[in-house]
N, C-alpha and C. Protein backbone atom coordinates (compact mmCIF):
# COMPACT_ATOMS: atom_id res chain seq x y z
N UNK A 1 -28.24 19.18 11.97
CA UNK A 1 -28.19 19.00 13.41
C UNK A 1 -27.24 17.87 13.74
N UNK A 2 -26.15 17.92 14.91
CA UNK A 2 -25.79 17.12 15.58
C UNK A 2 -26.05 15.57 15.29
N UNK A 3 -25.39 14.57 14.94
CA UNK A 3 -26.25 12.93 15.06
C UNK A 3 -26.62 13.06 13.77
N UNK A 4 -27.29 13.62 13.17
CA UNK A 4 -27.79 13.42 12.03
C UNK A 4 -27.07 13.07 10.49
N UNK A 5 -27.55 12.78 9.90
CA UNK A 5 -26.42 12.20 8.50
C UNK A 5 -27.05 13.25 7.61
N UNK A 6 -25.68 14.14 6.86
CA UNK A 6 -26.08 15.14 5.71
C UNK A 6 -26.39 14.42 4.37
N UNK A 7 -27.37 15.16 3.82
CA UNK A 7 -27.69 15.00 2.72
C UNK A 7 -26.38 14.83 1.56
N UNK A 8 -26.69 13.68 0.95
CA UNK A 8 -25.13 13.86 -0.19
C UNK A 8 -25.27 15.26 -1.28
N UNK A 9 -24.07 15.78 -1.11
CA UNK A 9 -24.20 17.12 -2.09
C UNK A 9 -24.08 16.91 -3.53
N UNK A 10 -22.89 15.55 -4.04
CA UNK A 10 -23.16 15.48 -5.43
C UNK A 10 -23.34 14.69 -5.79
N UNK A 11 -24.02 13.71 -5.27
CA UNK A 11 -24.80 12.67 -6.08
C UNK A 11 -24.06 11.42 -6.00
N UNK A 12 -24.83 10.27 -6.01
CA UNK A 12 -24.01 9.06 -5.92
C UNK A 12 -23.51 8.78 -7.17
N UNK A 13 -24.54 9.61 -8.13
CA UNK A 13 -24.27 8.96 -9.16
C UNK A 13 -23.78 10.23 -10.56
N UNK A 14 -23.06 11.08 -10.00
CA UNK A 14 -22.12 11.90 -10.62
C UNK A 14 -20.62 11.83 -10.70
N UNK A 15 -20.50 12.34 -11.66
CA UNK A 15 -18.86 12.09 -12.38
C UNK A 15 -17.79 11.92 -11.12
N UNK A 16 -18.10 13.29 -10.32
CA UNK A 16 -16.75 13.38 -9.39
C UNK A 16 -16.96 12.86 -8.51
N UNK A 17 -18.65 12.21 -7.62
CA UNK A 17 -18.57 11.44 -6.69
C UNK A 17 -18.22 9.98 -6.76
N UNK A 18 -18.02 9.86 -8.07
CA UNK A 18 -18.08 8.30 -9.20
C UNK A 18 -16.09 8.08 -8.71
N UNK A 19 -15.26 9.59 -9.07
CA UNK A 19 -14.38 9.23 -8.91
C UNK A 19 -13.46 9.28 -7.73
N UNK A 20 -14.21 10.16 -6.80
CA UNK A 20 -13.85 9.99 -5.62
C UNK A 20 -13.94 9.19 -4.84
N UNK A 21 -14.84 8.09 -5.08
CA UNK A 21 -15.08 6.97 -4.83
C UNK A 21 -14.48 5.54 -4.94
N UNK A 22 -13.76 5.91 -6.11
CA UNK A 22 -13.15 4.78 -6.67
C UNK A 22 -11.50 5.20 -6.11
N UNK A 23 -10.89 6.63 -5.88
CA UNK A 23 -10.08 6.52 -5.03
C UNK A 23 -10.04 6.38 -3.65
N UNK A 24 -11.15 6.90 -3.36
CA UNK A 24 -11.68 6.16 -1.61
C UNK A 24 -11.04 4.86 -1.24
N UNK A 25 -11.48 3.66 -2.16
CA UNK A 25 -11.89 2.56 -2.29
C UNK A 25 -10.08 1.89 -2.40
N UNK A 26 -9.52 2.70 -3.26
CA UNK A 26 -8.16 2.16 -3.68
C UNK A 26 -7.29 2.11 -2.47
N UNK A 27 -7.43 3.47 -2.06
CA UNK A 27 -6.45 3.90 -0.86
C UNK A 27 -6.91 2.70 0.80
N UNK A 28 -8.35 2.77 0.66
CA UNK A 28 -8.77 1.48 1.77
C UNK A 28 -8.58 0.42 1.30
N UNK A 29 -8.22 -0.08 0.22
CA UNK A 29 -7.36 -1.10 0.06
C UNK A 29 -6.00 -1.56 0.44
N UNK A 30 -5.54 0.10 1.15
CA UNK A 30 -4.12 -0.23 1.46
C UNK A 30 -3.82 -0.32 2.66
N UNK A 31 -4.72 -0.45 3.12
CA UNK A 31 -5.24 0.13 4.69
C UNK A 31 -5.46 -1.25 5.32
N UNK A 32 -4.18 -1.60 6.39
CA UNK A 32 -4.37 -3.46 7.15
C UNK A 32 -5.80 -3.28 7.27
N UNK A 33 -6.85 -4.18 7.14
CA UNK A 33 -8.12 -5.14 7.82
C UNK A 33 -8.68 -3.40 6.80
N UNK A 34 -8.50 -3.17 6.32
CA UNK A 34 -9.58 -1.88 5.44
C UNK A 34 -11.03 -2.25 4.98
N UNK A 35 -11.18 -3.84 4.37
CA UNK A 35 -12.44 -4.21 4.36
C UNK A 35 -12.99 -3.90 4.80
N UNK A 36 -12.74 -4.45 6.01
CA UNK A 36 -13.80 -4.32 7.30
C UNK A 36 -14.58 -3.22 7.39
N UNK A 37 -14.27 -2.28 6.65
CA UNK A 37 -15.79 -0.84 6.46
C UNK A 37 -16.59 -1.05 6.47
N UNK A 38 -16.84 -2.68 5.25
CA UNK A 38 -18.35 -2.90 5.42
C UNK A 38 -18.81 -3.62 6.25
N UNK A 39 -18.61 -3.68 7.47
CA UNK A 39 -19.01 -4.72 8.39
C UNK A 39 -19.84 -3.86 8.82
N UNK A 40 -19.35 -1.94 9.48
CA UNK A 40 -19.86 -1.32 10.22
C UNK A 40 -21.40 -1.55 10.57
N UNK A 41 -21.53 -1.71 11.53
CA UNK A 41 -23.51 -1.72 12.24
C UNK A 41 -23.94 -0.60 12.54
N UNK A 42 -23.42 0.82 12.25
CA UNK A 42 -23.85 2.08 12.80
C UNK A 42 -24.37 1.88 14.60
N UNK A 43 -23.40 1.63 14.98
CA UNK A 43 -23.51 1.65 16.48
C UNK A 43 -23.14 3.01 17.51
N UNK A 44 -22.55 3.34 16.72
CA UNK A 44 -21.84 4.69 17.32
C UNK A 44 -20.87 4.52 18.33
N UNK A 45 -20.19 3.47 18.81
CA UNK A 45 -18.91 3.38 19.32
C UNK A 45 -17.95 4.18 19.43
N UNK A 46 -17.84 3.94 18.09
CA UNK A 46 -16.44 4.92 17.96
C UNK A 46 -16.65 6.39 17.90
N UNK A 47 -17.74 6.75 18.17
CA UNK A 47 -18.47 8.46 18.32
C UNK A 47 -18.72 8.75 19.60
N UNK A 48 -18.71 7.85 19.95
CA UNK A 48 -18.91 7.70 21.68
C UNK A 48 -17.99 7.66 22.80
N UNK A 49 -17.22 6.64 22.26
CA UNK A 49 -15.31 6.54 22.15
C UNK A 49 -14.01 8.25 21.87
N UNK A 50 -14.90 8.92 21.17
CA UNK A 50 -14.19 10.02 20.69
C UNK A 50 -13.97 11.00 21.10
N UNK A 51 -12.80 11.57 22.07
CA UNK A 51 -12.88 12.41 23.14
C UNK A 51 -13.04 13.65 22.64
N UNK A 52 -13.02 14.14 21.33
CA UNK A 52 -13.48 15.71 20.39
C UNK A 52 -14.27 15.35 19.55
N UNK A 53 -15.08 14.54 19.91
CA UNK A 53 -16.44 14.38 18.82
C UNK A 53 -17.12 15.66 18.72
N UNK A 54 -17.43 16.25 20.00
CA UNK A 54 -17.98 17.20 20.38
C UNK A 54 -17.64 18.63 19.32
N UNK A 55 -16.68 18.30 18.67
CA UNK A 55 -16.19 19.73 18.16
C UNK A 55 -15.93 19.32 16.54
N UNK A 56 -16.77 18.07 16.47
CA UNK A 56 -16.76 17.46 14.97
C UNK A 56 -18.23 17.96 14.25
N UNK A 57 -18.18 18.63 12.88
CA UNK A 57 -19.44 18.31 12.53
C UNK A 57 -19.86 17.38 11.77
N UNK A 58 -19.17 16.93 11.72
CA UNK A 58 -19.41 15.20 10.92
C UNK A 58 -19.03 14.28 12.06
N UNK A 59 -19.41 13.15 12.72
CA UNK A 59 -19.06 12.45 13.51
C UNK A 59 -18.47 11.20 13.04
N UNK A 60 -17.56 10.21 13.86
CA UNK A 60 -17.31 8.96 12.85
C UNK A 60 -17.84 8.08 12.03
N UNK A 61 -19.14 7.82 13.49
CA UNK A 61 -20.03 7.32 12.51
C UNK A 61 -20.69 7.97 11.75
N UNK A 62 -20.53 8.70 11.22
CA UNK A 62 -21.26 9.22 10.34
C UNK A 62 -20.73 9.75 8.97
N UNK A 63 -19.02 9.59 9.29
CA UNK A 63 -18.37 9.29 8.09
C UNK A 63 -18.52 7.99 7.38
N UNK A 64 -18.70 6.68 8.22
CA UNK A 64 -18.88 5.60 7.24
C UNK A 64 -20.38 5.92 6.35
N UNK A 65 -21.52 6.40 7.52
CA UNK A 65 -22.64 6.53 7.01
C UNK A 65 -22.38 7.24 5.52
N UNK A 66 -22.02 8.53 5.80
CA UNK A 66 -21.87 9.55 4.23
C UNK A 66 -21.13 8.48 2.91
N UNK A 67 -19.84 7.99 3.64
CA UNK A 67 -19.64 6.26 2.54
C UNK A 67 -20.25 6.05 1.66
N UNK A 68 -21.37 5.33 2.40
CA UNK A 68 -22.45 4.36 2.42
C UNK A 68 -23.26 5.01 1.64
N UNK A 69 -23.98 6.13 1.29
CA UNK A 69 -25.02 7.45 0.68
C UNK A 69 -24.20 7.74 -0.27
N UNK A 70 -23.11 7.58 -0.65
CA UNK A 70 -22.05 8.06 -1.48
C UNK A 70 -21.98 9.56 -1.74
N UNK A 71 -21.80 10.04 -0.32
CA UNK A 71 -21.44 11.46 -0.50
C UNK A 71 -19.84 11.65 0.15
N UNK A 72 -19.00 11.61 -0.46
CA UNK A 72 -17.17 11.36 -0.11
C UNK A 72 -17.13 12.44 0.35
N UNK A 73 -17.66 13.60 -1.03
CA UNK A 73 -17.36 14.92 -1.10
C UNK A 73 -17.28 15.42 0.09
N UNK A 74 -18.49 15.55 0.60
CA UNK A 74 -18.90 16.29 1.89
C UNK A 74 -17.87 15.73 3.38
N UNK A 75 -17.69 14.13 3.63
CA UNK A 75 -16.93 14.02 4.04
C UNK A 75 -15.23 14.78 4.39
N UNK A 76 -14.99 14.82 2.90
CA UNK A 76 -13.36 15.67 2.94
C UNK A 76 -13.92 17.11 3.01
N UNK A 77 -15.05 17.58 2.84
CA UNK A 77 -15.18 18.42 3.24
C UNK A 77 -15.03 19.27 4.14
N UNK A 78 -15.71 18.40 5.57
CA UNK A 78 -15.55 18.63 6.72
C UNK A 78 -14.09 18.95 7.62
N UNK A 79 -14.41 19.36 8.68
CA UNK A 79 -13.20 19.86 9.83
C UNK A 79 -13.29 18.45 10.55
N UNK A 80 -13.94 17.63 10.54
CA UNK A 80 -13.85 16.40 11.31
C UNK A 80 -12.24 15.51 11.00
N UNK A 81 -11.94 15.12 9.83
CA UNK A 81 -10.53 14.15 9.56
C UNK A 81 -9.37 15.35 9.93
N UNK A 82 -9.49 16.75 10.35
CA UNK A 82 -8.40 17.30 10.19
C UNK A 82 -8.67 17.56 12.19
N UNK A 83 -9.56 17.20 12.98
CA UNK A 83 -10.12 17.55 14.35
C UNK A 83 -9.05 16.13 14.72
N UNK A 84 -9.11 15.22 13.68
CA UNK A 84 -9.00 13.57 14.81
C UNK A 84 -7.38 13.66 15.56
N UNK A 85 -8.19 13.15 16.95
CA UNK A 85 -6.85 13.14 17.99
C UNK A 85 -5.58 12.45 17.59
N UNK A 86 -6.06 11.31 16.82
CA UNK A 86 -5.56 10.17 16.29
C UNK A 86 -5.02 9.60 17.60
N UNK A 87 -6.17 9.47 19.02
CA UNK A 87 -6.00 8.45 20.15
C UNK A 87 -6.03 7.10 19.93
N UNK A 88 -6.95 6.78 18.88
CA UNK A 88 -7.13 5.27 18.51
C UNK A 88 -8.62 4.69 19.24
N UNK A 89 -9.08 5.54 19.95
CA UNK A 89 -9.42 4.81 20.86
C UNK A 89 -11.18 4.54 20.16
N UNK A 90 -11.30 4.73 18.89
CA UNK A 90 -12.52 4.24 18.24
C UNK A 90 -12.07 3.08 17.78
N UNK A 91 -10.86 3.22 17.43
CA UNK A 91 -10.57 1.83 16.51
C UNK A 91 -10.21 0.47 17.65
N UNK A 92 -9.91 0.64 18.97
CA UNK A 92 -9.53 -0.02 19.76
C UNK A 92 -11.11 -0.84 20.05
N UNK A 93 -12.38 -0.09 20.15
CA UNK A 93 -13.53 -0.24 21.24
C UNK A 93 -14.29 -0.84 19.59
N UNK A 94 -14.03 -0.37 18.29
CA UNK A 94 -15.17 -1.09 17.60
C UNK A 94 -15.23 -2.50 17.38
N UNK A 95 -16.38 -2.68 17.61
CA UNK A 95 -16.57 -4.12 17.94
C UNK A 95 -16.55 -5.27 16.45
N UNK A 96 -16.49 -4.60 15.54
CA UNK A 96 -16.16 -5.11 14.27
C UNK A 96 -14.88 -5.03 13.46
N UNK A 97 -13.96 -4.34 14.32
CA UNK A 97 -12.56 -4.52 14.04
C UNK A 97 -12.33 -3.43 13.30
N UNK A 98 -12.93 -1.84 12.91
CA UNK A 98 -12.62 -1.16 11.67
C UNK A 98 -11.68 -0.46 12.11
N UNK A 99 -10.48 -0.20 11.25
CA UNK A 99 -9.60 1.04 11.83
C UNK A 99 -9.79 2.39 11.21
N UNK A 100 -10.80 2.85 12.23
CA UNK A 100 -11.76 4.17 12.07
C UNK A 100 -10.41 5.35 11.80
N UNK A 101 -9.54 5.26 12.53
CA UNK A 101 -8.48 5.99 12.71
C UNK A 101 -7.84 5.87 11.40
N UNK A 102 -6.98 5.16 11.09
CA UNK A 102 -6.51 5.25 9.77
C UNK A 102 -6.99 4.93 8.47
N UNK A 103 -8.26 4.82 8.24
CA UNK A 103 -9.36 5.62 7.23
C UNK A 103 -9.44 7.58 7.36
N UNK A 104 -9.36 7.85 8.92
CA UNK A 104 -9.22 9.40 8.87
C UNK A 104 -7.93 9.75 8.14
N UNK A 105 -6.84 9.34 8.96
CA UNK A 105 -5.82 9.42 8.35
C UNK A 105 -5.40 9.27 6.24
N UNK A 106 -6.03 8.42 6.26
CA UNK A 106 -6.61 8.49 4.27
C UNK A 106 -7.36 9.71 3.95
N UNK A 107 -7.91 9.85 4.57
CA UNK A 107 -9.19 11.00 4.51
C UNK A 107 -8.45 12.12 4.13
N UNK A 108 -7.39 11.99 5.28
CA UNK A 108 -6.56 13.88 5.06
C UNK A 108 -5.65 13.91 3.69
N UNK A 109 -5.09 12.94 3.58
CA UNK A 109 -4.17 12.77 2.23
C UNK A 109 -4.90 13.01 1.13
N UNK A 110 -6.10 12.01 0.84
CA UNK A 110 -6.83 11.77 0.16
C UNK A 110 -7.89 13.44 -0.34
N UNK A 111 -7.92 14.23 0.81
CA UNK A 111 -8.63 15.59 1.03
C UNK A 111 -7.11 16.83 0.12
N UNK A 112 -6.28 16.17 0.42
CA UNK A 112 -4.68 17.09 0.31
C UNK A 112 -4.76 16.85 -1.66
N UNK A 113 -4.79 15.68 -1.62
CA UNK A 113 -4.91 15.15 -2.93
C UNK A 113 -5.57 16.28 -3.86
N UNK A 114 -7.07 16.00 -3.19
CA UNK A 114 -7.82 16.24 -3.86
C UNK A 114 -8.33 17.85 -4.28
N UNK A 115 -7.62 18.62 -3.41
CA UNK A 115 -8.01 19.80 -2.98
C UNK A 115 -9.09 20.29 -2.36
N UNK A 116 -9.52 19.49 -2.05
CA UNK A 116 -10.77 19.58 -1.31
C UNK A 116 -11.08 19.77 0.43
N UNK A 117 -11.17 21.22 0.92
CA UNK A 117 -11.05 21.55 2.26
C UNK A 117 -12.61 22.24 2.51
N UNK A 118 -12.52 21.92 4.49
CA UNK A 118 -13.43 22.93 4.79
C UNK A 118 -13.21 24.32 4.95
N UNK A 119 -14.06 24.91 4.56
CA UNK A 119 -14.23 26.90 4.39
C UNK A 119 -13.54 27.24 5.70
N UNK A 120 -12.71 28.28 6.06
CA UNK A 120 -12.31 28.89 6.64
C UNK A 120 -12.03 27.92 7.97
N UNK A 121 -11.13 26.88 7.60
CA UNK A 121 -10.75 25.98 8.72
C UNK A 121 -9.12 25.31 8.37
N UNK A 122 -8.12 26.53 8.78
CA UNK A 122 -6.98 26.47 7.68
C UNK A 122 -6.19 25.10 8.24
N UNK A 123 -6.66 24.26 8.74
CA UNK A 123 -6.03 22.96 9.69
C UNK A 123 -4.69 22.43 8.61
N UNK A 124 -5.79 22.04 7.20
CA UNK A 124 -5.11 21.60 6.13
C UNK A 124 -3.99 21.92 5.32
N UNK A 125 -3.87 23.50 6.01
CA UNK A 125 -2.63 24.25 5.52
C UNK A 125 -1.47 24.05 6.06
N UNK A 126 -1.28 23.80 7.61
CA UNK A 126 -0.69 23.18 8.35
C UNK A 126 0.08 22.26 7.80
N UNK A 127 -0.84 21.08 7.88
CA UNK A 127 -0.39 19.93 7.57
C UNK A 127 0.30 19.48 5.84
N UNK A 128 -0.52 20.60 5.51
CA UNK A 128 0.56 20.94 4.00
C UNK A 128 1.88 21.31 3.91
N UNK A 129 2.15 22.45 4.70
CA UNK A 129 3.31 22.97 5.02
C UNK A 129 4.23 21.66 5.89
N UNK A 130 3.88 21.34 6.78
CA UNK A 130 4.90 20.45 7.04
C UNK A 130 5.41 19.43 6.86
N UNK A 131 4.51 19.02 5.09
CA UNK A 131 4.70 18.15 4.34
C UNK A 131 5.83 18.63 3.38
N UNK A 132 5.61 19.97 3.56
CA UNK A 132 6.76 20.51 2.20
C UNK A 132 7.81 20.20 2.81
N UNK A 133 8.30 20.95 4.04
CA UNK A 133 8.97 20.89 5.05
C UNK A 133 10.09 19.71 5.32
N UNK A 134 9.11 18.86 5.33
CA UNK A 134 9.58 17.24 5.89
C UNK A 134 10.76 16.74 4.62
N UNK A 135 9.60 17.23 3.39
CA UNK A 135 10.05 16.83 2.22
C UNK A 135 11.25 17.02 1.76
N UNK A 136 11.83 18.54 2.02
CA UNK A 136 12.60 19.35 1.77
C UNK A 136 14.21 18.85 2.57
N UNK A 137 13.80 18.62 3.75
CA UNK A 137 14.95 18.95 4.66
C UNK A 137 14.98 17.66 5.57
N UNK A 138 13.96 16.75 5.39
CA UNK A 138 14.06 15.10 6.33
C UNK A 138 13.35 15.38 7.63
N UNK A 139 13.04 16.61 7.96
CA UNK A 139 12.96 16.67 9.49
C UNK A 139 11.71 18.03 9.41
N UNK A 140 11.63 18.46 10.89
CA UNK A 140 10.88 19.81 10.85
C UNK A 140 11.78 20.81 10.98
N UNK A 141 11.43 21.99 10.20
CA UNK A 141 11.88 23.25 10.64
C UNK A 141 11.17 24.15 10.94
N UNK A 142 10.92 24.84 12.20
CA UNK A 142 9.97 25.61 12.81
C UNK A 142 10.07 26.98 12.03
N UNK A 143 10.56 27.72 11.85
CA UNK A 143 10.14 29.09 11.32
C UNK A 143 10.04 28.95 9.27
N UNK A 144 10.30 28.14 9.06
CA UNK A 144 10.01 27.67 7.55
C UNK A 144 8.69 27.31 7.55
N UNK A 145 8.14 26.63 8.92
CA UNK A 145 6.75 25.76 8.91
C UNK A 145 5.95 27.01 9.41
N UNK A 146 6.37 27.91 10.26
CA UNK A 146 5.60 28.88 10.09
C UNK A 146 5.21 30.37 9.09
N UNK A 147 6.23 30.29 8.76
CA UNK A 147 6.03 31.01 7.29
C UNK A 147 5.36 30.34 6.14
N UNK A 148 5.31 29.04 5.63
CA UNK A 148 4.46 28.85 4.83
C UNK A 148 3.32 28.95 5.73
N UNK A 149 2.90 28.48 6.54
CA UNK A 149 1.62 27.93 6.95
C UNK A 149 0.72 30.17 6.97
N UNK A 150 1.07 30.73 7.76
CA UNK A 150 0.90 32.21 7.37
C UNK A 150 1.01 32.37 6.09
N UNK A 151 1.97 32.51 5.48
CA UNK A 151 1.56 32.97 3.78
C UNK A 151 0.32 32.09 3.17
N UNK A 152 -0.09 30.86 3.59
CA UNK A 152 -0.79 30.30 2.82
C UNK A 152 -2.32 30.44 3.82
N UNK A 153 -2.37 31.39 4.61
CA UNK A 153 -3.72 31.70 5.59
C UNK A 153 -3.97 33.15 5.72
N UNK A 154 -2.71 33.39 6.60
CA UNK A 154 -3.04 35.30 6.88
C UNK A 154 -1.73 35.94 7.56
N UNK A 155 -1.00 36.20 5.91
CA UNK A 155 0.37 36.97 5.96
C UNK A 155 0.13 38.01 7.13
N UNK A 156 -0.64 38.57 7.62
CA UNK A 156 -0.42 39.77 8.56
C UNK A 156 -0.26 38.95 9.58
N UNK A 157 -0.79 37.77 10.14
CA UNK A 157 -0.14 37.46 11.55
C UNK A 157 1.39 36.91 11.47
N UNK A 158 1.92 36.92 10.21
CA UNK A 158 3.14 36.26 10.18
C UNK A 158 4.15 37.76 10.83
N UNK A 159 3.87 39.06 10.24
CA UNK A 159 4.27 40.10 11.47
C UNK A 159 3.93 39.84 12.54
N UNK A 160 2.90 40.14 12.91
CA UNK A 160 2.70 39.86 14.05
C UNK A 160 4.06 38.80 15.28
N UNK A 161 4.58 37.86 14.63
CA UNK A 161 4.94 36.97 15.20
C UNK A 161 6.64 37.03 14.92
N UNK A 162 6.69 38.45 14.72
CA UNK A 162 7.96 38.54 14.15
C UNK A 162 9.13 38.72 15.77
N UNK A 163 8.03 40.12 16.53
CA UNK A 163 8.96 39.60 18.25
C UNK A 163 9.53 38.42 18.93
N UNK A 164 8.24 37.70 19.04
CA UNK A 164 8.09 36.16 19.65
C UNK A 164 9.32 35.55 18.61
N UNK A 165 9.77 35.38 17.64
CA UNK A 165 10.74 34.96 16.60
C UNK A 165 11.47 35.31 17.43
N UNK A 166 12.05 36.67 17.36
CA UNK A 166 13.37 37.05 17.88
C UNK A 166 13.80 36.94 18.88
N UNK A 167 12.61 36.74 19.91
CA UNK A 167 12.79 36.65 21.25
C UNK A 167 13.15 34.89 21.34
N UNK A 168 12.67 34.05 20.84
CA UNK A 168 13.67 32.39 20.99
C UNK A 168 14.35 32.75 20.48
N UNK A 169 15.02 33.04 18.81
CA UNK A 169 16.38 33.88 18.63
C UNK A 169 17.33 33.50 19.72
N UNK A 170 16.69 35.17 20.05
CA UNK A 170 17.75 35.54 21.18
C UNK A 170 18.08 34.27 22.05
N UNK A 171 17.23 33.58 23.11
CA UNK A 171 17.38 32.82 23.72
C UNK A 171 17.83 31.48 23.21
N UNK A 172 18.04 31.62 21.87
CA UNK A 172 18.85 30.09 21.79
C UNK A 172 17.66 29.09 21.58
N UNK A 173 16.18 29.13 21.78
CA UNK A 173 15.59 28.42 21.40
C UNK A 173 15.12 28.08 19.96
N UNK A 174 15.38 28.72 19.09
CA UNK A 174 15.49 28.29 17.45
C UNK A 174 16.33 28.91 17.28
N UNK A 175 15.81 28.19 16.03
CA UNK A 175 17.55 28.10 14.66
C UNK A 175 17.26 29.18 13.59
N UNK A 176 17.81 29.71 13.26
CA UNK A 176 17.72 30.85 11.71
C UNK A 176 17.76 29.68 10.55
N UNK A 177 18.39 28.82 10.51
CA UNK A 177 18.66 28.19 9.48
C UNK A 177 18.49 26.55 9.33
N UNK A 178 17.60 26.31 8.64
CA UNK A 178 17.18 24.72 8.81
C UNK A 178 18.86 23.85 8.74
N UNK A 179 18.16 22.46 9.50
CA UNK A 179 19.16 21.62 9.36
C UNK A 179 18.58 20.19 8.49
N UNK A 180 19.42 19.92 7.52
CA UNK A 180 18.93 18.52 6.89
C UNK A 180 19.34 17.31 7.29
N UNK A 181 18.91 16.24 6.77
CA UNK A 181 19.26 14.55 7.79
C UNK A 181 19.87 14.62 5.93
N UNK A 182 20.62 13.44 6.63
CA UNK A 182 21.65 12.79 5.22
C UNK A 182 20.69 12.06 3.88
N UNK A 183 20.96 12.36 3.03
CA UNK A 183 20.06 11.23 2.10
C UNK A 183 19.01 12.05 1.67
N UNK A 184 18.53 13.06 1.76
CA UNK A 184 17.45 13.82 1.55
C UNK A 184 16.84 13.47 0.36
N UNK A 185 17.30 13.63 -0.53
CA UNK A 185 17.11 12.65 -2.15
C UNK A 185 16.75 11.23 -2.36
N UNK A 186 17.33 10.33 -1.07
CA UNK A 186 16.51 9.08 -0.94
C UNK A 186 15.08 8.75 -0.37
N UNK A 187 14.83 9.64 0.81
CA UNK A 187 13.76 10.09 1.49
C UNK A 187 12.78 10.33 0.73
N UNK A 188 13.08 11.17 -0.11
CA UNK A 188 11.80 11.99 -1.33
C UNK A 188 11.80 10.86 -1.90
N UNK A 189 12.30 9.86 -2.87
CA UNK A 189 12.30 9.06 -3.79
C UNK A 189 12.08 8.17 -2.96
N UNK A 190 11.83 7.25 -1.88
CA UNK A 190 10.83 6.80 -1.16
C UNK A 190 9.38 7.03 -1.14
N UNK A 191 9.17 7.98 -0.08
CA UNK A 191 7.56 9.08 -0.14
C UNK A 191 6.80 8.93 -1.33
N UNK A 192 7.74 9.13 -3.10
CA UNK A 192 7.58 9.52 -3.96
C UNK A 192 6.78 7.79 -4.42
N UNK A 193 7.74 7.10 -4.12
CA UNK A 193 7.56 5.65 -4.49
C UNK A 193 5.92 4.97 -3.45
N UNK A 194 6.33 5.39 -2.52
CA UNK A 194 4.77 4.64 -1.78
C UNK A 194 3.68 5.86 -2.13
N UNK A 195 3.65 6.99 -2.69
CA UNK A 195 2.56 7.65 -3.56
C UNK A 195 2.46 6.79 -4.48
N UNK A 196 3.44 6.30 -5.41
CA UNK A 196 3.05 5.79 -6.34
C UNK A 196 2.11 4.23 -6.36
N UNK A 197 2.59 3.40 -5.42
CA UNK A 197 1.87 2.34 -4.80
C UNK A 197 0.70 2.56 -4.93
N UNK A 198 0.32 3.79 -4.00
CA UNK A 198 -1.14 3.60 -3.59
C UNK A 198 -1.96 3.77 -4.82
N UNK A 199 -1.12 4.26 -6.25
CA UNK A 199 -2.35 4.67 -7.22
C UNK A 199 -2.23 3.07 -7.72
N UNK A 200 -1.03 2.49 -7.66
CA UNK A 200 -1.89 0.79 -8.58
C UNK A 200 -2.50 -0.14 -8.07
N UNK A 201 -2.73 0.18 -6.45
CA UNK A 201 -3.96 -0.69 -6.21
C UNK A 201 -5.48 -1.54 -6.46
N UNK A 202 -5.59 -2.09 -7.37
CA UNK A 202 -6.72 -2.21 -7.72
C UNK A 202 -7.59 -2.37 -6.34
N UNK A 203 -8.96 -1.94 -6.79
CA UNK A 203 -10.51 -1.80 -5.89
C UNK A 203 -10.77 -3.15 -6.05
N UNK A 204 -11.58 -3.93 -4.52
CA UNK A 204 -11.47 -5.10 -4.29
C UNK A 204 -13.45 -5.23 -4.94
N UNK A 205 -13.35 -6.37 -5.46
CA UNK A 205 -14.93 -6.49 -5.43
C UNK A 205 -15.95 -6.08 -5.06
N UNK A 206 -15.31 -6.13 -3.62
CA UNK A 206 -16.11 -6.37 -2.79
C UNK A 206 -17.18 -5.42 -2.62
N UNK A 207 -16.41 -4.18 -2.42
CA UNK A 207 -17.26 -2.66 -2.47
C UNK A 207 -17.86 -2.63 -3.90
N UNK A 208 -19.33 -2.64 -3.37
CA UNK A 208 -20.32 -2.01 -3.84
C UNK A 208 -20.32 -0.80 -4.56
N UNK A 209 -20.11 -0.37 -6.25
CA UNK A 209 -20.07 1.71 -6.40
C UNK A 209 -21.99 1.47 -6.14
């Protein structure tokens, strides 16, 4: 139900919640004022604050809560880190300083990482694809971003969408053929380099496994 905190599914004290945990922990290390997680008072602010809470089944607060129970899993589980507006406006109103927002933002990488999605909620595919995308060419390309994102959900609506294509076509509103920014090879070997960062972070004391 609504409000309520789920039961942890694999255990606080199992292998993969052991290590999902300890990358949790790394990546909020990289994260300005990231400590501050443990300050949270379960106030519900920032759930209250949240103009699509309503369409979350995990709520914010109730992502630190799952934290806290050491259930990660279920967290990246959820449609909630892939729902966030990313308005800010939990992280603006909590009264303990947490940046609720870019912990979600970890959440999705950290979920991308891990392979770990909610059932039939293809949000994550999206945001995959226009990671390839970005990667590839420096920039977005709209009918590249929609062809992966369909092949990797439900090739039949990618027909489907084959008129609507032709019809900007025609009108000059897209391109047949991506365009790249200069340096494309430096870009990646950047990206490539602050991935690598985030894995030598050591976990601060502080957190409790």
């Amino acid at each position: 139900m609504k409000g309520e905190t789920r039961r942890p599914t694999s255990g606080k004290g199992s292998n993969k919640e052991r290590e999902l945990r300890v990358r949790f922990l790394q990546q909020v290390s990289n994260i300005p004022n990231g400590k501050s997680l443990n300050k949270c008072i379960q106030c519900g602010t920032c759930t209250g604050s949240c103009p699509v809470s309503y369409t979350m089944d995990i709520t914010p607060r109730e992502v630190i809560a799952l934290y806290r129970a050491g259930d990660i899993e279920s967290i990246l589980s959820s449609r909630t880190i892939w729902i966030c507006a990313s308005c800010y406006a939990c992280t603006v109103r909590c009264p303990q300083n947490i940046p609720v927002t870019d912990i979600i933002y970890m959440l999705k990488r950290m979920a991308l990482e891990q392979e770990i999605f909610p059932k039939k909620f293809p949000v994550y595919a999206l945001s995959r694809s226009f990671v390839s995308i970005a990667n590839r060419y420096g920039r977005s390309y709209e009918p590249g971003l929609l062809i992966l994102y369909y092949l990797r959900t439900n090739p039949i609506n990618l027909i489907k969408m084959i008129p609507l294509f032709l019809k900007l076509v025609s009108r000059g509103r897209i391109t047949l053929l991506p365009k790249k920014v200069r340096a494309t090879k430096a870009l990646s070997e950047i990206l490539s380099e602050a991935q690598i960062m985030e894995m030598i972070v050591p976990v601060s004391d502080e957190y409790p496994y």
